[in-house]
PDB file of N, CA and C in Angstrom:
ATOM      1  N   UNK A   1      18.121 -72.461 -79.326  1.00  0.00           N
ATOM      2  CA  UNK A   1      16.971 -71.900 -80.005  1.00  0.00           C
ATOM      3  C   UNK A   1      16.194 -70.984 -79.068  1.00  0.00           C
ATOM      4  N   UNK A   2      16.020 -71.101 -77.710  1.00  0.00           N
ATOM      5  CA  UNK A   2      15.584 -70.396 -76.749  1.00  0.00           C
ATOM      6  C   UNK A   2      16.116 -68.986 -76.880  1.00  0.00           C
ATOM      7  N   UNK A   3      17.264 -69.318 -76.802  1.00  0.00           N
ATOM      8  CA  UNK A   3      18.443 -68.288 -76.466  1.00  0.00           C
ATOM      9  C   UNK A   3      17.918 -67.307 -77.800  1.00  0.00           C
ATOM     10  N   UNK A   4      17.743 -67.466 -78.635  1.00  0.00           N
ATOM     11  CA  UNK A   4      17.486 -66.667 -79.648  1.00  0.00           C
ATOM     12  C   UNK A   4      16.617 -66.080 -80.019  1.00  0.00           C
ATOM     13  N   UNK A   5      15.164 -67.208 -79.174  1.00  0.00           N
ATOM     14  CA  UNK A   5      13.794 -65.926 -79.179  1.00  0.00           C
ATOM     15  C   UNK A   5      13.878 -64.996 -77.980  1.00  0.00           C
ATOM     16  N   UNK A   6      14.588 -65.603 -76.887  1.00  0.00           N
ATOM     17  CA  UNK A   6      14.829 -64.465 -76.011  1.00  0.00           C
ATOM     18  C   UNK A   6      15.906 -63.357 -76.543  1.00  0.00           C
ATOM     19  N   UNK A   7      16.678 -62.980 -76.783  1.00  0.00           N
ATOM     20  CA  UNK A   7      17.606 -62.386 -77.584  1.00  0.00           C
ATOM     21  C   UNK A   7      16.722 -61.061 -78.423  1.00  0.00           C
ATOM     22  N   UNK A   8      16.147 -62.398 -79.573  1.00  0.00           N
ATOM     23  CA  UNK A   8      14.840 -61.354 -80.257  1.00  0.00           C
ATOM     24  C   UNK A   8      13.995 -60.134 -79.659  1.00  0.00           C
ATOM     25  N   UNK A   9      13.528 -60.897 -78.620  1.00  0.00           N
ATOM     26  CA  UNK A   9      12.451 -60.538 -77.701  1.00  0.00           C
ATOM     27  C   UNK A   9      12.931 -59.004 -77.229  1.00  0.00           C
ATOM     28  N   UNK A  10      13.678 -59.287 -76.345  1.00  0.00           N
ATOM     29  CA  UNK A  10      14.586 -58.298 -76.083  1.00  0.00           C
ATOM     30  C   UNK A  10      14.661 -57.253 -76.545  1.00  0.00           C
ATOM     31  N   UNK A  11      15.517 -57.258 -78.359  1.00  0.00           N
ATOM     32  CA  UNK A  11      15.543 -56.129 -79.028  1.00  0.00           C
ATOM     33  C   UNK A  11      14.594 -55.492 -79.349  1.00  0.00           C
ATOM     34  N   UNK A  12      13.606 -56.417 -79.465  1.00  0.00           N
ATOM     35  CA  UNK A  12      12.021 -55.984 -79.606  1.00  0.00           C
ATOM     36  C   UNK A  12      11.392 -54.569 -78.711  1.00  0.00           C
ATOM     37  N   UNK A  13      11.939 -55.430 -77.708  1.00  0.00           N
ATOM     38  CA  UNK A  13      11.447 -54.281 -76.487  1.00  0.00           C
ATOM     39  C   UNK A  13      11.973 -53.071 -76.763  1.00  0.00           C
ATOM     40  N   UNK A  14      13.417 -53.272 -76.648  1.00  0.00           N
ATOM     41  CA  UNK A  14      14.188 -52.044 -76.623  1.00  0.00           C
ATOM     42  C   UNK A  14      14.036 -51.315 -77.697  1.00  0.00           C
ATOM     43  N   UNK A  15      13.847 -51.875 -79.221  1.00  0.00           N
ATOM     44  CA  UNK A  15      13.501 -50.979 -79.640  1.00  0.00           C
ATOM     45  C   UNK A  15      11.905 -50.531 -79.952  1.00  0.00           C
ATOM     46  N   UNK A  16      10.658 -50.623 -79.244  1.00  0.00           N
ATOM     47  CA  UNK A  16       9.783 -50.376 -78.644  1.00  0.00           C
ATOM     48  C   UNK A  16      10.039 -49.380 -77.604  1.00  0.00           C
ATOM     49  N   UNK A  17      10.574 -49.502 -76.371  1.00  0.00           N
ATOM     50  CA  UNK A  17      11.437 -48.514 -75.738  1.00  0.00           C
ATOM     51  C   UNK A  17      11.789 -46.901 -76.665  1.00  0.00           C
ATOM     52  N   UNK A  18      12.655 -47.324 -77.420  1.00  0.00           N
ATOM     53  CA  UNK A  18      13.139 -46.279 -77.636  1.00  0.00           C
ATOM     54  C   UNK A  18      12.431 -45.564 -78.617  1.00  0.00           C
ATOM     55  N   UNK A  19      11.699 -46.276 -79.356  1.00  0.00           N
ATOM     56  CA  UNK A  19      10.375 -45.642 -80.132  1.00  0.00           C
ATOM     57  C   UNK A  19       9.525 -44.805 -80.095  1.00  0.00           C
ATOM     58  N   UNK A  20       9.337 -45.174 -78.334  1.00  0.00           N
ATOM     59  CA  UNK A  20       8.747 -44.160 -77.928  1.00  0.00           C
ATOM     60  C   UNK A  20       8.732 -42.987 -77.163  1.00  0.00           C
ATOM     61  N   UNK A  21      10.163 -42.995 -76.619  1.00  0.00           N
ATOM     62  CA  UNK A  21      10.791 -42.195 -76.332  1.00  0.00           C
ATOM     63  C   UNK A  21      11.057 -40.783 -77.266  1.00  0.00           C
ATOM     64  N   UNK A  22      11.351 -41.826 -78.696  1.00  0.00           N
ATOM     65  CA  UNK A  22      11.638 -40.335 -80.010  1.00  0.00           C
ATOM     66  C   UNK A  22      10.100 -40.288 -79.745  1.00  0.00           C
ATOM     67  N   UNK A  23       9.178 -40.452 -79.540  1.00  0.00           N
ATOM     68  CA  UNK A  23       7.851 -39.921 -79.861  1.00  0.00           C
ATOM     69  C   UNK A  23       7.610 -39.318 -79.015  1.00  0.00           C
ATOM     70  N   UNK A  24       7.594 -39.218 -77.153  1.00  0.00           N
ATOM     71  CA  UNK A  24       7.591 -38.302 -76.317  1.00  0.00           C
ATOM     72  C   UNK A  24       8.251 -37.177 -76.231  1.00  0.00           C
ATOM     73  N   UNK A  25       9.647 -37.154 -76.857  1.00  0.00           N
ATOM     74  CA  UNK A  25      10.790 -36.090 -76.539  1.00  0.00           C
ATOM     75  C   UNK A  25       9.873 -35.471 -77.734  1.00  0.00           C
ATOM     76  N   UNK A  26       9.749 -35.457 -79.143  1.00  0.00           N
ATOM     77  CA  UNK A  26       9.015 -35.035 -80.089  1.00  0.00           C
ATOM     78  C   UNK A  26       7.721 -34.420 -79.631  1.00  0.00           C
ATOM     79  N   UNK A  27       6.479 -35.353 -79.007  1.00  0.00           N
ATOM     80  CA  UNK A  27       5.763 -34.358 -78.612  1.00  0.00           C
ATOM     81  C   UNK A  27       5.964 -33.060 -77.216  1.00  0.00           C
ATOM     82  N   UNK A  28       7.177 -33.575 -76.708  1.00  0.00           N
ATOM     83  CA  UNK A  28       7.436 -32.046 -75.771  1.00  0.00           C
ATOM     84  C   UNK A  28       7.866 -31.165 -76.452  1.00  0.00           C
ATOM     85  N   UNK A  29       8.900 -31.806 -77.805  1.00  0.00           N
ATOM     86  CA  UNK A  29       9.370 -30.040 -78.227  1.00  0.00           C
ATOM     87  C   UNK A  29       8.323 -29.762 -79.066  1.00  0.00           C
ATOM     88  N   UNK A  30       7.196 -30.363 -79.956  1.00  0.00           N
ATOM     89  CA  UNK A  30       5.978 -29.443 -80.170  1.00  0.00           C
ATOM     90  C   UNK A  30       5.529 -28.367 -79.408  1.00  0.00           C
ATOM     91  N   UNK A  31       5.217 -29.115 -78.125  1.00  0.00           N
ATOM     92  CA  UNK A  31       4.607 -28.297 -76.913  1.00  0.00           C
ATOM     93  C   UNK A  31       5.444 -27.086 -76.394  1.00  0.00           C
ATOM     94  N   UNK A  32       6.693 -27.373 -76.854  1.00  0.00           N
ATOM     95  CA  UNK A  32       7.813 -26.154 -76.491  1.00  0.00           C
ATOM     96  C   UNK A  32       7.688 -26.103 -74.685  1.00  0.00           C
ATOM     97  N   UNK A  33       7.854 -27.159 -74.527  1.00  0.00           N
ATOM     98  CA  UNK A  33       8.003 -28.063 -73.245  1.00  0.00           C
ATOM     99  C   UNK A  33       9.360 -27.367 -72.539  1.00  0.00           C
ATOM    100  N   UNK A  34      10.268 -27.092 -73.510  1.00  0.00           N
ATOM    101  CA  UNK A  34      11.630 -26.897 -73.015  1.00  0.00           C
ATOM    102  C   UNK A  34      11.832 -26.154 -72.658  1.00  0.00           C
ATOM    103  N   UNK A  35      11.491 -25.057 -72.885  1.00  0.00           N
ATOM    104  CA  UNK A  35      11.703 -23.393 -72.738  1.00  0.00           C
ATOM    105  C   UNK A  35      11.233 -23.677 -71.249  1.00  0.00           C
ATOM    106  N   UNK A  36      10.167 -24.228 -71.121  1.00  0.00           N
ATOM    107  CA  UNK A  36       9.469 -24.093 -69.227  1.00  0.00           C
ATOM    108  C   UNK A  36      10.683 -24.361 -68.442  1.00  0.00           C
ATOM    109  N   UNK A  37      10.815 -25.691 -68.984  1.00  0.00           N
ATOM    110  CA  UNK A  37      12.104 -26.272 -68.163  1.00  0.00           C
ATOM    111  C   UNK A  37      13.482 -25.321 -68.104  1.00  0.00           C
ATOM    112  N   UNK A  38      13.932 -25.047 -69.000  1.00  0.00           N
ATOM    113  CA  UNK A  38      14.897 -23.874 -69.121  1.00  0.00           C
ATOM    114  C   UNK A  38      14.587 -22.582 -68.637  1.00  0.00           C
ATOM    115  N   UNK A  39      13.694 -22.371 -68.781  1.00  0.00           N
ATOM    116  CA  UNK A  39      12.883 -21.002 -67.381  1.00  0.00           C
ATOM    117  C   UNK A  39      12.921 -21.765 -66.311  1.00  0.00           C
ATOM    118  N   UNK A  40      12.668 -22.724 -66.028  1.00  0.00           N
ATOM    119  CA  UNK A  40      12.704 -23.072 -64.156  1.00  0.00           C
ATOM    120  C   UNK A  40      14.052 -23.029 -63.489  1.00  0.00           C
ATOM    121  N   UNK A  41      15.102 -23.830 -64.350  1.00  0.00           N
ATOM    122  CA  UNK A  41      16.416 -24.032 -64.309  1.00  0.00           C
ATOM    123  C   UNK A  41      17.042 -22.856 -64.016  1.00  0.00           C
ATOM    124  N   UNK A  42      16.731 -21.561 -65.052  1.00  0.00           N
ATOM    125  CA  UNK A  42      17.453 -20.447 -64.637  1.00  0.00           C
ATOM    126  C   UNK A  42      17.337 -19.729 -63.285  1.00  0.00           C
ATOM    127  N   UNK A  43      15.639 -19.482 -63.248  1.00  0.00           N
ATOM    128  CA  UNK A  43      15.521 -19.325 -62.000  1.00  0.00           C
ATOM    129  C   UNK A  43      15.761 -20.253 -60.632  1.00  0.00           C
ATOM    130  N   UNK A  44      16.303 -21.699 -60.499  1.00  0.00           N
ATOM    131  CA  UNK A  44      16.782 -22.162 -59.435  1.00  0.00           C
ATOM    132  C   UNK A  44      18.197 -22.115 -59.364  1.00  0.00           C
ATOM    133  N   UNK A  45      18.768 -21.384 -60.503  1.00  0.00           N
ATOM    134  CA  UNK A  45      20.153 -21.251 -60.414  1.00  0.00           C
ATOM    135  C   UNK A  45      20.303 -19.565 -59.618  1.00  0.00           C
ATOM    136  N   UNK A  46      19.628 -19.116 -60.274  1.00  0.00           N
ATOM    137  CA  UNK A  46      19.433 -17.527 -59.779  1.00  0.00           C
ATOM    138  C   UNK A  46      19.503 -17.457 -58.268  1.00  0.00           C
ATOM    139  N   UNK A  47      18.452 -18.418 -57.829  1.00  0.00           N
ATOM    140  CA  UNK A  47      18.263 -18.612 -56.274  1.00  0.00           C
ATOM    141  C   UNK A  47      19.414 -19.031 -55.664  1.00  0.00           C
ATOM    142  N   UNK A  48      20.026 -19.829 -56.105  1.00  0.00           N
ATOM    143  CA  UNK A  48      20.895 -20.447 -55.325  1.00  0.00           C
ATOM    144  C   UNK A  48      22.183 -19.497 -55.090  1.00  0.00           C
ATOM    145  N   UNK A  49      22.482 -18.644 -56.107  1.00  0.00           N
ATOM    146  CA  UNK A  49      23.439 -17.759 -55.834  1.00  0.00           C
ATOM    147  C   UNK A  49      22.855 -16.677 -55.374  1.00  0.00           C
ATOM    148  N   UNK A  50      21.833 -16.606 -54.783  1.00  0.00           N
ATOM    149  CA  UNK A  50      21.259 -14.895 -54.245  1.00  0.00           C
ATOM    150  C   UNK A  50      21.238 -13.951 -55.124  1.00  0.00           C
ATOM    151  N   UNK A  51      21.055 -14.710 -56.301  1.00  0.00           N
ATOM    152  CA  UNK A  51      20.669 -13.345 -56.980  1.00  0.00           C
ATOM    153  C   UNK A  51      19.048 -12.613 -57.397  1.00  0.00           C
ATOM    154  N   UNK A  52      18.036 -14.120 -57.539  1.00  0.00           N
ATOM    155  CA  UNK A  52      16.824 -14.582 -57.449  1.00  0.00           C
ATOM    156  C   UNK A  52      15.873 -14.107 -56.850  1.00  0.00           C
TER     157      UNK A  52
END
């Protein structure tokens, strides 16, 4: 019986966890969060081959 509220418990979390995860990734692509990141990326790739 233990075994099973821990078990519970658990999924609980995880899916708590991941709940809020869809809710962070969601509010970055509102924010259009990504594009920054994908502008930084290009330019540390740029750099690295000397082209930058």
């Amino acid at each position: 019986m233990r075994r099973n509220k821990e078990q519970a418990a658990i999924t609980w979390l995880r899916i708590g966890a991941l709940a809020a995860a869809v809710c962070l990734a969601g509010a970055g692509l509102m924010r259009r969060e990504h594009l920054e990141v994908l502008a930084k990326a290009v330019r540390i790739c740029l750099e690295c081959i000397g082209i930058g």
